[in-house]
PDB file of N, CA and C in Angstrom:
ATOM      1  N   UNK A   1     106.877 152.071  54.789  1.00  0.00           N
ATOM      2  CA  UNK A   1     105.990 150.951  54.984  1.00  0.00           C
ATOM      3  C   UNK A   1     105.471 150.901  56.428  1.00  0.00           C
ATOM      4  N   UNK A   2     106.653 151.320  57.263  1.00  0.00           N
ATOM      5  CA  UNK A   2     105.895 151.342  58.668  1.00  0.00           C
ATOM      6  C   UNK A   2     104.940 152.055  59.021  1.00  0.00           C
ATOM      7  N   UNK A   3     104.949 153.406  58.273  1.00  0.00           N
ATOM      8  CA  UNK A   3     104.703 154.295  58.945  1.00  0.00           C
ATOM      9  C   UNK A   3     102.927 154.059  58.368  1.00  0.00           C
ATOM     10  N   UNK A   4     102.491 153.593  57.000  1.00  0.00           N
ATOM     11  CA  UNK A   4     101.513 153.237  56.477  1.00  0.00           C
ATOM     12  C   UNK A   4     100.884 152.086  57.393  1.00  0.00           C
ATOM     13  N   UNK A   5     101.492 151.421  57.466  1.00  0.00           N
ATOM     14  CA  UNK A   5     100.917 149.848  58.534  1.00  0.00           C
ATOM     15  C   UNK A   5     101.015 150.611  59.509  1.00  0.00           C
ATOM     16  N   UNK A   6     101.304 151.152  60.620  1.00  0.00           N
ATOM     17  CA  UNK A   6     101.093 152.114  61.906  1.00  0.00           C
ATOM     18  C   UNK A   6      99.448 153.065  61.513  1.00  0.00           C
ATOM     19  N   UNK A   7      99.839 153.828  60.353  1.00  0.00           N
ATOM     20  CA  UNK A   7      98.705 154.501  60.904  1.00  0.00           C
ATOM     21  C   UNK A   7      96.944 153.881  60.407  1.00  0.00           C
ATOM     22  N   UNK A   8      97.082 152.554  59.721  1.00  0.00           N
ATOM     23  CA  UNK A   8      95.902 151.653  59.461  1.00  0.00           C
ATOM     24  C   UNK A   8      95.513 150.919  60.571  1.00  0.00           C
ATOM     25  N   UNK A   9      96.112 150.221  61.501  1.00  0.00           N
ATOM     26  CA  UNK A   9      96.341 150.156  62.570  1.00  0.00           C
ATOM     27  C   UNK A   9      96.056 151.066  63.538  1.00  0.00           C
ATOM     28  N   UNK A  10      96.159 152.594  63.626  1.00  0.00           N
ATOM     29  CA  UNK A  10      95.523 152.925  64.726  1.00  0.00           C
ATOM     30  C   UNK A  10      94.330 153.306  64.016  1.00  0.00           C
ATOM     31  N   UNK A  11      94.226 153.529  62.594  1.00  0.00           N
ATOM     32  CA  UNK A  11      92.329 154.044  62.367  1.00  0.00           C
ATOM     33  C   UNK A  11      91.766 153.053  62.897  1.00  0.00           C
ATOM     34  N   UNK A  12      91.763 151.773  62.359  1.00  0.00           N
ATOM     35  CA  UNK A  12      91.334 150.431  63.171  1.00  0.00           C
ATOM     36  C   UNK A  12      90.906 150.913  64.688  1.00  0.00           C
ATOM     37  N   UNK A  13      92.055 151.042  65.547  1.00  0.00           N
ATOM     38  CA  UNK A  13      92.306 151.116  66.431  1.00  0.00           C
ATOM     39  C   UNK A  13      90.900 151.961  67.188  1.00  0.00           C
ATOM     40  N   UNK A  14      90.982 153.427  66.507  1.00  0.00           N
ATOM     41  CA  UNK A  14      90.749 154.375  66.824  1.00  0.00           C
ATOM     42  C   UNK A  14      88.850 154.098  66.481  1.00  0.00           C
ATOM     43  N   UNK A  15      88.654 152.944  65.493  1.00  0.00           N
ATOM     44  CA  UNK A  15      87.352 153.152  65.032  1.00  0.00           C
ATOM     45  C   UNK A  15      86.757 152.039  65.667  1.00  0.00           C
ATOM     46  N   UNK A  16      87.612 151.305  66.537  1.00  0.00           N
ATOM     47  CA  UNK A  16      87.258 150.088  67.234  1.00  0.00           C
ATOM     48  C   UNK A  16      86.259 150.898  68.340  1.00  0.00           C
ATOM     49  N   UNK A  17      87.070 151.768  68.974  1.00  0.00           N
ATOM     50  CA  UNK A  17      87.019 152.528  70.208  1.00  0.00           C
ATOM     51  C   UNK A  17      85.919 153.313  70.185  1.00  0.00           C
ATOM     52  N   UNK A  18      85.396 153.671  69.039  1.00  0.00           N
ATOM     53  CA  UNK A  18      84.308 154.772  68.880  1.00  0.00           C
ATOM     54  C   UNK A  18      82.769 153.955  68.529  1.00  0.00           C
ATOM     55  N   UNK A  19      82.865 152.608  68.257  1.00  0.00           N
ATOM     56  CA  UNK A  19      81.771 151.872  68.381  1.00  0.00           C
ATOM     57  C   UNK A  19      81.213 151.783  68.984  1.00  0.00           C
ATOM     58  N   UNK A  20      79.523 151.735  69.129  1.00  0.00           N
ATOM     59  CA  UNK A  20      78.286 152.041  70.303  1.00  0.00           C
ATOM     60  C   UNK A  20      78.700 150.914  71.404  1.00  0.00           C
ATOM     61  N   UNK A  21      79.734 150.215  71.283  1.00  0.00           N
ATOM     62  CA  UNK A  21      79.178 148.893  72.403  1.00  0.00           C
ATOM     63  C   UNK A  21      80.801 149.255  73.290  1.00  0.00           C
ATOM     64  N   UNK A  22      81.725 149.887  72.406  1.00  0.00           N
ATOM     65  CA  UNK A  22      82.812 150.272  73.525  1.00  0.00           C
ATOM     66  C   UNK A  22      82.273 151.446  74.116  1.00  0.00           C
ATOM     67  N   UNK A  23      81.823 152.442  73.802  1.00  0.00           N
ATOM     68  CA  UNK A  23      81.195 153.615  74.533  1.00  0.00           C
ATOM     69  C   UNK A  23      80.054 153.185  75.788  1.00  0.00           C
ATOM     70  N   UNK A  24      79.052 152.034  75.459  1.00  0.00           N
ATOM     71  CA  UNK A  24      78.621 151.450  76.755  1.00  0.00           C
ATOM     72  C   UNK A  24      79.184 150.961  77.678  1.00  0.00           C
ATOM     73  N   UNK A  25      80.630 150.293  77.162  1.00  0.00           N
ATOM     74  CA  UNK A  25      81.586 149.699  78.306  1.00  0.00           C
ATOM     75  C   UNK A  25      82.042 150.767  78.738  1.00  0.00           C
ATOM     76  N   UNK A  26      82.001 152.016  78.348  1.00  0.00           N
ATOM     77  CA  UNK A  26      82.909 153.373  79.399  1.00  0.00           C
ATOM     78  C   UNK A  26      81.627 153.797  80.068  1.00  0.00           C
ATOM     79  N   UNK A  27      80.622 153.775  79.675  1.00  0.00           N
ATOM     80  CA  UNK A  27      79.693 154.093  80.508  1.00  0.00           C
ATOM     81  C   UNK A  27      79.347 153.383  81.963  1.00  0.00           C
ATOM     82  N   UNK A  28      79.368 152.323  80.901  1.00  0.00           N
ATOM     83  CA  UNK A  28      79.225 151.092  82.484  1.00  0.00           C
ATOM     84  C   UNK A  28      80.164 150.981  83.508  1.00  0.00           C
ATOM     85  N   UNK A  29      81.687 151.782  83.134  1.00  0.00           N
ATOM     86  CA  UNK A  29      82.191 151.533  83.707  1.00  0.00           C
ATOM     87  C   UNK A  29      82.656 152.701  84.944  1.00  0.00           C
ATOM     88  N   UNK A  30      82.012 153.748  84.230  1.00  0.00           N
ATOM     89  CA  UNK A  30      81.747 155.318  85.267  1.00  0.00           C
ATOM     90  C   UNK A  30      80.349 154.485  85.912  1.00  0.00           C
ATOM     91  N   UNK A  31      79.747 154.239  85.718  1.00  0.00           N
ATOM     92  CA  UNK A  31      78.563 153.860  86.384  1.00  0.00           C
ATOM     93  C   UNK A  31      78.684 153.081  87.140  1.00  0.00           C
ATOM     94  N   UNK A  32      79.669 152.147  87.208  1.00  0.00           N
ATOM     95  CA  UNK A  32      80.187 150.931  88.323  1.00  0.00           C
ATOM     96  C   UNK A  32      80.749 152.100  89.538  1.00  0.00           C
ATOM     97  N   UNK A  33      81.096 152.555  89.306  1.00  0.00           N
ATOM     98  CA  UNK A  33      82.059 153.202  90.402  1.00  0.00           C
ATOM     99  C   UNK A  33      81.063 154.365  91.311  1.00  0.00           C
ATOM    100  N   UNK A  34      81.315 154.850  92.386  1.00  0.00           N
ATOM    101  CA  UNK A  34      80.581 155.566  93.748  1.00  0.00           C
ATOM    102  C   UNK A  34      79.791 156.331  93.122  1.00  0.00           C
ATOM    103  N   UNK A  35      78.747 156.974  93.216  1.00  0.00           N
ATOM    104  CA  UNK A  35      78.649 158.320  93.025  1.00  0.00           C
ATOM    105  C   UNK A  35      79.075 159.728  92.799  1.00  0.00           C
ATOM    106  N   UNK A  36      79.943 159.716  94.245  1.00  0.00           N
ATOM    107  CA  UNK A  36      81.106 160.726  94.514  1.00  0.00           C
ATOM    108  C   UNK A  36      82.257 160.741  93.493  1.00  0.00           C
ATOM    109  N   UNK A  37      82.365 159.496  92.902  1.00  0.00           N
ATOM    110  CA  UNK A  37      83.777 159.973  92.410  1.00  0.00           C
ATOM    111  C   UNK A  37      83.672 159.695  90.788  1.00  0.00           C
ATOM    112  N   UNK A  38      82.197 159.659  90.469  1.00  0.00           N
ATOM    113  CA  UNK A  38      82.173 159.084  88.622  1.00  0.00           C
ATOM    114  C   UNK A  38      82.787 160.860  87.701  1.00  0.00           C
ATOM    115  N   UNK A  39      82.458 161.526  88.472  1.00  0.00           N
ATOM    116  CA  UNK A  39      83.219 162.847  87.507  1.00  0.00           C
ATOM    117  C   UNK A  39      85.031 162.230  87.472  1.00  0.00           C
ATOM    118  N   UNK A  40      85.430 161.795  89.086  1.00  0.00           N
ATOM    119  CA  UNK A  40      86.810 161.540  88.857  1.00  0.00           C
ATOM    120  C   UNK A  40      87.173 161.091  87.985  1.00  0.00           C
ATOM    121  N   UNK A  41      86.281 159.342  87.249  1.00  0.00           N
ATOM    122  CA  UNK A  41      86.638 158.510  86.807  1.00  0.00           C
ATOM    123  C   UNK A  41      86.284 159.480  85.489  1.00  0.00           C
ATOM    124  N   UNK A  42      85.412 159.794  85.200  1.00  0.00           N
ATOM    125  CA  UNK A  42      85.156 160.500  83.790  1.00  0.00           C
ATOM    126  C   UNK A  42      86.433 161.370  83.151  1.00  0.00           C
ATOM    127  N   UNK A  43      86.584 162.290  84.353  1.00  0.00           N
ATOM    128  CA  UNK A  43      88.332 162.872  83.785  1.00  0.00           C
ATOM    129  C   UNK A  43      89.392 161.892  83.660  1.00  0.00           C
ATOM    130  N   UNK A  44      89.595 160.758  84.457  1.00  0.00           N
ATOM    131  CA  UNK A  44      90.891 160.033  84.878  1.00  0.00           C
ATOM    132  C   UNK A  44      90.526 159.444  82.764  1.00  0.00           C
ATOM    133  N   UNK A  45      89.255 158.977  82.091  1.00  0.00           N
ATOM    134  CA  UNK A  45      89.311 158.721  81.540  1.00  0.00           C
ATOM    135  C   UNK A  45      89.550 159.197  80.252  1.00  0.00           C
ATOM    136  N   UNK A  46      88.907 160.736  80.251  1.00  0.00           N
ATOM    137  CA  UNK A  46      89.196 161.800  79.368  1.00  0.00           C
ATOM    138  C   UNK A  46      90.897 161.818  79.162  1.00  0.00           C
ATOM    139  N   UNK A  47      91.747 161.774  80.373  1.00  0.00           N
ATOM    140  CA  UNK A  47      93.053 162.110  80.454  1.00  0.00           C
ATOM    141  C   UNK A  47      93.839 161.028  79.992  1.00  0.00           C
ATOM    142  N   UNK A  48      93.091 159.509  79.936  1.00  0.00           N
ATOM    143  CA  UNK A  48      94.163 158.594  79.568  1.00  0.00           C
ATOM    144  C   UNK A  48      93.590 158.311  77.375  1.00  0.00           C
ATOM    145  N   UNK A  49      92.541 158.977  77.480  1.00  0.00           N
ATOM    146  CA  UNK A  49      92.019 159.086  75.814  1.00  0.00           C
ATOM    147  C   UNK A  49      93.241 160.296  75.260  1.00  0.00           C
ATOM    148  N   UNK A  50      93.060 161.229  76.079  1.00  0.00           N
ATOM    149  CA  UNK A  50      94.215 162.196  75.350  1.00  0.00           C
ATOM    150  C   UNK A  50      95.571 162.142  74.866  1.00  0.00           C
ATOM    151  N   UNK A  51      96.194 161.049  76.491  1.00  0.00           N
ATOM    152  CA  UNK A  51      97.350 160.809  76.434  1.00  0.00           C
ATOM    153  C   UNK A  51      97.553 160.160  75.375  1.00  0.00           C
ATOM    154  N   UNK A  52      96.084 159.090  75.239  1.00  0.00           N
ATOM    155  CA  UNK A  52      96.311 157.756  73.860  1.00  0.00           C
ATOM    156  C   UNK A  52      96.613 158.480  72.640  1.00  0.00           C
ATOM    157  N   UNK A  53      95.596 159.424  72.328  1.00  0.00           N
ATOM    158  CA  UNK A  53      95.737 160.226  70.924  1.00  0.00           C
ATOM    159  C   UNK A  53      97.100 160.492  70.792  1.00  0.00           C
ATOM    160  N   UNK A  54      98.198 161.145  71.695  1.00  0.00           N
ATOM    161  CA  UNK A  54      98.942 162.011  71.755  1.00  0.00           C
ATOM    162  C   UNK A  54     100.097 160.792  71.714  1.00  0.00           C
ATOM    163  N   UNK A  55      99.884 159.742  72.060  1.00  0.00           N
ATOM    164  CA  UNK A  55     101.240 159.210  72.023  1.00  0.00           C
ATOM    165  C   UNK A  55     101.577 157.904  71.246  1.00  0.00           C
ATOM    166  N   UNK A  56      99.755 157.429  71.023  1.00  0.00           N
ATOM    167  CA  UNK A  56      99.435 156.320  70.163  1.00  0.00           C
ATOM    168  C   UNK A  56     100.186 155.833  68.990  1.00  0.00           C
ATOM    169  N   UNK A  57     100.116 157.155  67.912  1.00  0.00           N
ATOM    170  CA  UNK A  57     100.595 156.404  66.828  1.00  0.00           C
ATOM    171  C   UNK A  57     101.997 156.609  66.852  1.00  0.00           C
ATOM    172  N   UNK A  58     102.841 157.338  67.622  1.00  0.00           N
ATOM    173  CA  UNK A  58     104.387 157.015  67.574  1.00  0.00           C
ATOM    174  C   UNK A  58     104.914 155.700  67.854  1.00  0.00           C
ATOM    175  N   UNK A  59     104.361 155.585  69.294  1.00  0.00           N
ATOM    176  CA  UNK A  59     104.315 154.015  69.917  1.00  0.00           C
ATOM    177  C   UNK A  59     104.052 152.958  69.518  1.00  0.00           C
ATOM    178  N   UNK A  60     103.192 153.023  68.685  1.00  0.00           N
ATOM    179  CA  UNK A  60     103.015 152.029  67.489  1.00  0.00           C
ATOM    180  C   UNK A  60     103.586 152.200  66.153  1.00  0.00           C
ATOM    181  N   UNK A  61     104.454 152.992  65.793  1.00  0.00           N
ATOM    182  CA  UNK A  61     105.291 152.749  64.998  1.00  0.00           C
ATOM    183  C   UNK A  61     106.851 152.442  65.311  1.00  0.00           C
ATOM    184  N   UNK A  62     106.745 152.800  66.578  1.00  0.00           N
ATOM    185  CA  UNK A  62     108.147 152.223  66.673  1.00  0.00           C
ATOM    186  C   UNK A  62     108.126 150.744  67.722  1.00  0.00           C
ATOM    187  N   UNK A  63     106.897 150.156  67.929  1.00  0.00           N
ATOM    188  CA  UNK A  63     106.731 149.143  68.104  1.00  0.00           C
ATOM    189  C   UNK A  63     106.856 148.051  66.625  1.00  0.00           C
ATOM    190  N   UNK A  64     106.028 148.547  65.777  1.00  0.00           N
ATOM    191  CA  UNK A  64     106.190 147.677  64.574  1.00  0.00           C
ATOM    192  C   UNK A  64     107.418 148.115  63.756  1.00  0.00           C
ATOM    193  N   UNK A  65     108.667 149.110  64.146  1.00  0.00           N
ATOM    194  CA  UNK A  65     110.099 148.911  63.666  1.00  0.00           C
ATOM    195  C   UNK A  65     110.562 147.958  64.304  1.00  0.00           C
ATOM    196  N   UNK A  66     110.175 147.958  65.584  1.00  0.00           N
ATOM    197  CA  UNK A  66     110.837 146.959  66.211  1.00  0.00           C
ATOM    198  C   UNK A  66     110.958 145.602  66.194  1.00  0.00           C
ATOM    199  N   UNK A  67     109.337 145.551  65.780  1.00  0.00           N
ATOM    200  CA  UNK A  67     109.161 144.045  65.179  1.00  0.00           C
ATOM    201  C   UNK A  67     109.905 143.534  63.958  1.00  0.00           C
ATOM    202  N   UNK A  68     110.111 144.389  62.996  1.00  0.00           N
ATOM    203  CA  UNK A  68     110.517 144.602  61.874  1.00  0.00           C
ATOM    204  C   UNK A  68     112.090 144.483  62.233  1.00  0.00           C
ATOM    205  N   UNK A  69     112.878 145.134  62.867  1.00  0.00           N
ATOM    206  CA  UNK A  69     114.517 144.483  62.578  1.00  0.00           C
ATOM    207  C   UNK A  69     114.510 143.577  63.759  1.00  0.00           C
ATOM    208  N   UNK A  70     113.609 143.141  64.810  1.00  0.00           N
ATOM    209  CA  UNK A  70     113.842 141.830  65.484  1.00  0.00           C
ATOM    210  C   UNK A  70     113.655 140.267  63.878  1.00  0.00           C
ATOM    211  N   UNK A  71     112.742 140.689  62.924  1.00  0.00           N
ATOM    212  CA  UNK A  71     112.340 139.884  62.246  1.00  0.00           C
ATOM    213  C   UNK A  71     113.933 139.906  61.158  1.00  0.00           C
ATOM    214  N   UNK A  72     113.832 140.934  60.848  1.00  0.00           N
ATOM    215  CA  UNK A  72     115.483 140.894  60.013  1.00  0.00           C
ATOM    216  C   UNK A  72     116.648 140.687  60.659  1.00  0.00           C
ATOM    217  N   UNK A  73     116.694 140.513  61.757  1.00  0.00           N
ATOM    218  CA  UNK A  73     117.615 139.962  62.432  1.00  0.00           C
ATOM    219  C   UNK A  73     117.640 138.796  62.756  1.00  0.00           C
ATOM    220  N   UNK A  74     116.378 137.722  63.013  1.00  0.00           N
ATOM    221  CA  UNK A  74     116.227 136.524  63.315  1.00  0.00           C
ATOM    222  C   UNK A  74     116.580 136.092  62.064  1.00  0.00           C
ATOM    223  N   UNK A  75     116.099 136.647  60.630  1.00  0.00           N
ATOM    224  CA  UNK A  75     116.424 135.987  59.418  1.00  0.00           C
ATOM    225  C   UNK A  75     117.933 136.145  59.018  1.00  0.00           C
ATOM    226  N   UNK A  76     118.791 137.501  59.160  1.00  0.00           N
ATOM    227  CA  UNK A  76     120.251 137.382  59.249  1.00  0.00           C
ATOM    228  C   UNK A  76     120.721 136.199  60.066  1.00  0.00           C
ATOM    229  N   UNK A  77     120.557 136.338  61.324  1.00  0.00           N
ATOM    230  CA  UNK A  77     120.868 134.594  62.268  1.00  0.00           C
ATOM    231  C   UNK A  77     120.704 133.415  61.392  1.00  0.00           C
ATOM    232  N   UNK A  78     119.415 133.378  61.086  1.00  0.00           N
ATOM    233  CA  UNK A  78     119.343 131.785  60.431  1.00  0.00           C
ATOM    234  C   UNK A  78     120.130 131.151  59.035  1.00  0.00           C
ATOM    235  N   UNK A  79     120.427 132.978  58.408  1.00  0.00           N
ATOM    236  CA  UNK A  79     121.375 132.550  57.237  1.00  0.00           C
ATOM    237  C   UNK A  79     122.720 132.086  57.846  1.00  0.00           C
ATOM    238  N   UNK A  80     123.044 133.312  58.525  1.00  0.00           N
ATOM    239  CA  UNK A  80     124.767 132.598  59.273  1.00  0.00           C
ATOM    240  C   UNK A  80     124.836 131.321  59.577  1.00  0.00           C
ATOM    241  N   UNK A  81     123.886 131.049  60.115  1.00  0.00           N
ATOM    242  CA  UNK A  81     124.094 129.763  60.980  1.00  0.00           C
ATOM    243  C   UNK A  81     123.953 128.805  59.995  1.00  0.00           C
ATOM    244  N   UNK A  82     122.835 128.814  59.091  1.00  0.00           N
ATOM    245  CA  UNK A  82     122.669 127.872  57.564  1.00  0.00           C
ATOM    246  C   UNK A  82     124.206 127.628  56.870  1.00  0.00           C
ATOM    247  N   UNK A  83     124.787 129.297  56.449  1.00  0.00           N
ATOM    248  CA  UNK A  83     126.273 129.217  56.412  1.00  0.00           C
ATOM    249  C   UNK A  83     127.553 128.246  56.945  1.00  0.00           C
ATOM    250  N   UNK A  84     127.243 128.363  58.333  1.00  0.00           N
ATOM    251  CA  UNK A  84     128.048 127.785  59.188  1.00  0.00           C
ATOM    252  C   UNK A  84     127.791 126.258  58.721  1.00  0.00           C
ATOM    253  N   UNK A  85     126.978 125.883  59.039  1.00  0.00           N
ATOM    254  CA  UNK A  85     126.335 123.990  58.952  1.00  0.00           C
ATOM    255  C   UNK A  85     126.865 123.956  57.553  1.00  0.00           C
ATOM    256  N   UNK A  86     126.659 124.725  56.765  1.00  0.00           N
ATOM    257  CA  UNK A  86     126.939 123.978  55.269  1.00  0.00           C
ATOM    258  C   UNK A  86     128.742 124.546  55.020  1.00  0.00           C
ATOM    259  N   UNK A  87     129.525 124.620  55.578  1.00  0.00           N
ATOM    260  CA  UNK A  87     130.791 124.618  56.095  1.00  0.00           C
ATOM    261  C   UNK A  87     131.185 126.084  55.250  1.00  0.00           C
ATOM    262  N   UNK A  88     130.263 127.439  54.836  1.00  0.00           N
ATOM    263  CA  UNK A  88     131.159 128.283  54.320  1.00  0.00           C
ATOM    264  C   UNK A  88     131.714 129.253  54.725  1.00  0.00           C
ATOM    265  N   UNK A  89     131.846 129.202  56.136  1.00  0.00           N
ATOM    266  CA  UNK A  89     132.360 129.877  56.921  1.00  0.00           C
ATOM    267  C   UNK A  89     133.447 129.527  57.890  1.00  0.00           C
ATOM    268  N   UNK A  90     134.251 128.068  57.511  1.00  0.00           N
ATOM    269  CA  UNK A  90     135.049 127.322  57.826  1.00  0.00           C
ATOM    270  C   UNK A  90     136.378 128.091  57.477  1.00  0.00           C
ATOM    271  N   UNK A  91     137.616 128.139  57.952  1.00  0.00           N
ATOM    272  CA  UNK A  91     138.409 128.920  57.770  1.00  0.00           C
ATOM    273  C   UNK A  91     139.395 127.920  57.419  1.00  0.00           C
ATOM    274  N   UNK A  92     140.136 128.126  56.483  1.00  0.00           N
ATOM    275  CA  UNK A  92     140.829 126.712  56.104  1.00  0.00           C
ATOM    276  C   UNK A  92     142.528 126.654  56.988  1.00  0.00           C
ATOM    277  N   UNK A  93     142.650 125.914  57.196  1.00  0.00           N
ATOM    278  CA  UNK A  93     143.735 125.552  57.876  1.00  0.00           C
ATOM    279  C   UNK A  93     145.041 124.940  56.845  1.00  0.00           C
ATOM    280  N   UNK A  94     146.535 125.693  57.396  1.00  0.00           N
ATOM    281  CA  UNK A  94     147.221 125.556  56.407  1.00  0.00           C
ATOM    282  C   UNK A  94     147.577 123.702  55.865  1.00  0.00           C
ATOM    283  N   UNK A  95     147.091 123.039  56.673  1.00  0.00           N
ATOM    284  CA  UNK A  95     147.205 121.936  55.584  1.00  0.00           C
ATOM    285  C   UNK A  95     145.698 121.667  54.615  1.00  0.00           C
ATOM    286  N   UNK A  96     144.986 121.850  54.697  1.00  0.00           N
ATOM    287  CA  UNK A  96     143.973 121.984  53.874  1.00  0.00           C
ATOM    288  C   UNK A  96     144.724 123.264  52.141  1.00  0.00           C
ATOM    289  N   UNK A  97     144.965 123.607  53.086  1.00  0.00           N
ATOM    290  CA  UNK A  97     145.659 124.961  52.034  1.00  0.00           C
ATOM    291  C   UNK A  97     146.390 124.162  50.984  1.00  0.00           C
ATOM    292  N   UNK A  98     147.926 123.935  51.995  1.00  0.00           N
ATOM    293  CA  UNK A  98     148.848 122.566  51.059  1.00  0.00           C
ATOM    294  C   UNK A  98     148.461 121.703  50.510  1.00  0.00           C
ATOM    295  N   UNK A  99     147.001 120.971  50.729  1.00  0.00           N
ATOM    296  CA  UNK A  99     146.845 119.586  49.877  1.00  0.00           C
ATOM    297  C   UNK A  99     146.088 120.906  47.996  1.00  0.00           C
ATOM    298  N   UNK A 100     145.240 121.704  48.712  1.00  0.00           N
ATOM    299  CA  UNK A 100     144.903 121.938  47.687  1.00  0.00           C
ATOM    300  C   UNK A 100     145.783 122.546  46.746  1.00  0.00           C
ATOM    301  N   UNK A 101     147.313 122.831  46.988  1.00  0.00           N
ATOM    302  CA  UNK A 101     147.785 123.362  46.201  1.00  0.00           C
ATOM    303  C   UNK A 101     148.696 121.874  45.468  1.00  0.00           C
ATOM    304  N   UNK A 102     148.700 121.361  46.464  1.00  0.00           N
ATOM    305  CA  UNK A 102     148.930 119.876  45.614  1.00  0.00           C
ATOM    306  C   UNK A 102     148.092 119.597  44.518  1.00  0.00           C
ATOM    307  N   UNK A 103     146.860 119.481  44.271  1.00  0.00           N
ATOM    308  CA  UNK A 103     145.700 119.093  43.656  1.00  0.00           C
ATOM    309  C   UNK A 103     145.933 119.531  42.349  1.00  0.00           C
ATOM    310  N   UNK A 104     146.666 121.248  42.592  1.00  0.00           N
ATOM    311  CA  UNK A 104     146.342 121.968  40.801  1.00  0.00           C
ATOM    312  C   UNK A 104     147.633 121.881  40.520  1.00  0.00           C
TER     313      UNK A 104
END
């Protein structure tokens, strides 16, 4: 399941990024910068697109495991503790023990 929700998530991701109006914001944004150094920025940007490809969809799947047993774990907590309040995790004490064996 993760691994399906991870990689819909980065097509998303990936098809967000390739839209005419994010490609003007990389333009604009080599174009903001000196003269001298827009090849820099053009590689610095090439190099952090690669890294993204290359490390993207792991990182996002083990981001959304993570979400995933933080979430099964908050819900284990709330049962215990539900447990606890509704006393079934009370440990009986030997006079509790004795009356009930009085009882039968």
């Amino acid at each position: 399941m993760t691994r399906w929700l991870a990689r819909r998530i980065w097509y998303f991701m990936l098809w967000l990024i390739r839209r005419p109006g994010s490609r003007k914001l990389q333009r604009a944004a080599i174009n903001l910068s000196p003269p001298h150094k827009r090849e820099k920025v053009r590689a610095s940007i090439n190099r952090q697109e690669k890294f993204a490809r290359k490390i993207g969809l792991p990182l996002l799947m083990f981001v959304i495991n993570l979400f995933l047993v933080s979430v099964g774990l908050t819900f284990v907590l709330l049962f215990v503790l539900n447990a606890q309040a509704e006393g079934w995790l009370i440990i009986p004490t030997q006079e509790a023990l004795n009356l009930r064996q009085e009882q039968d």
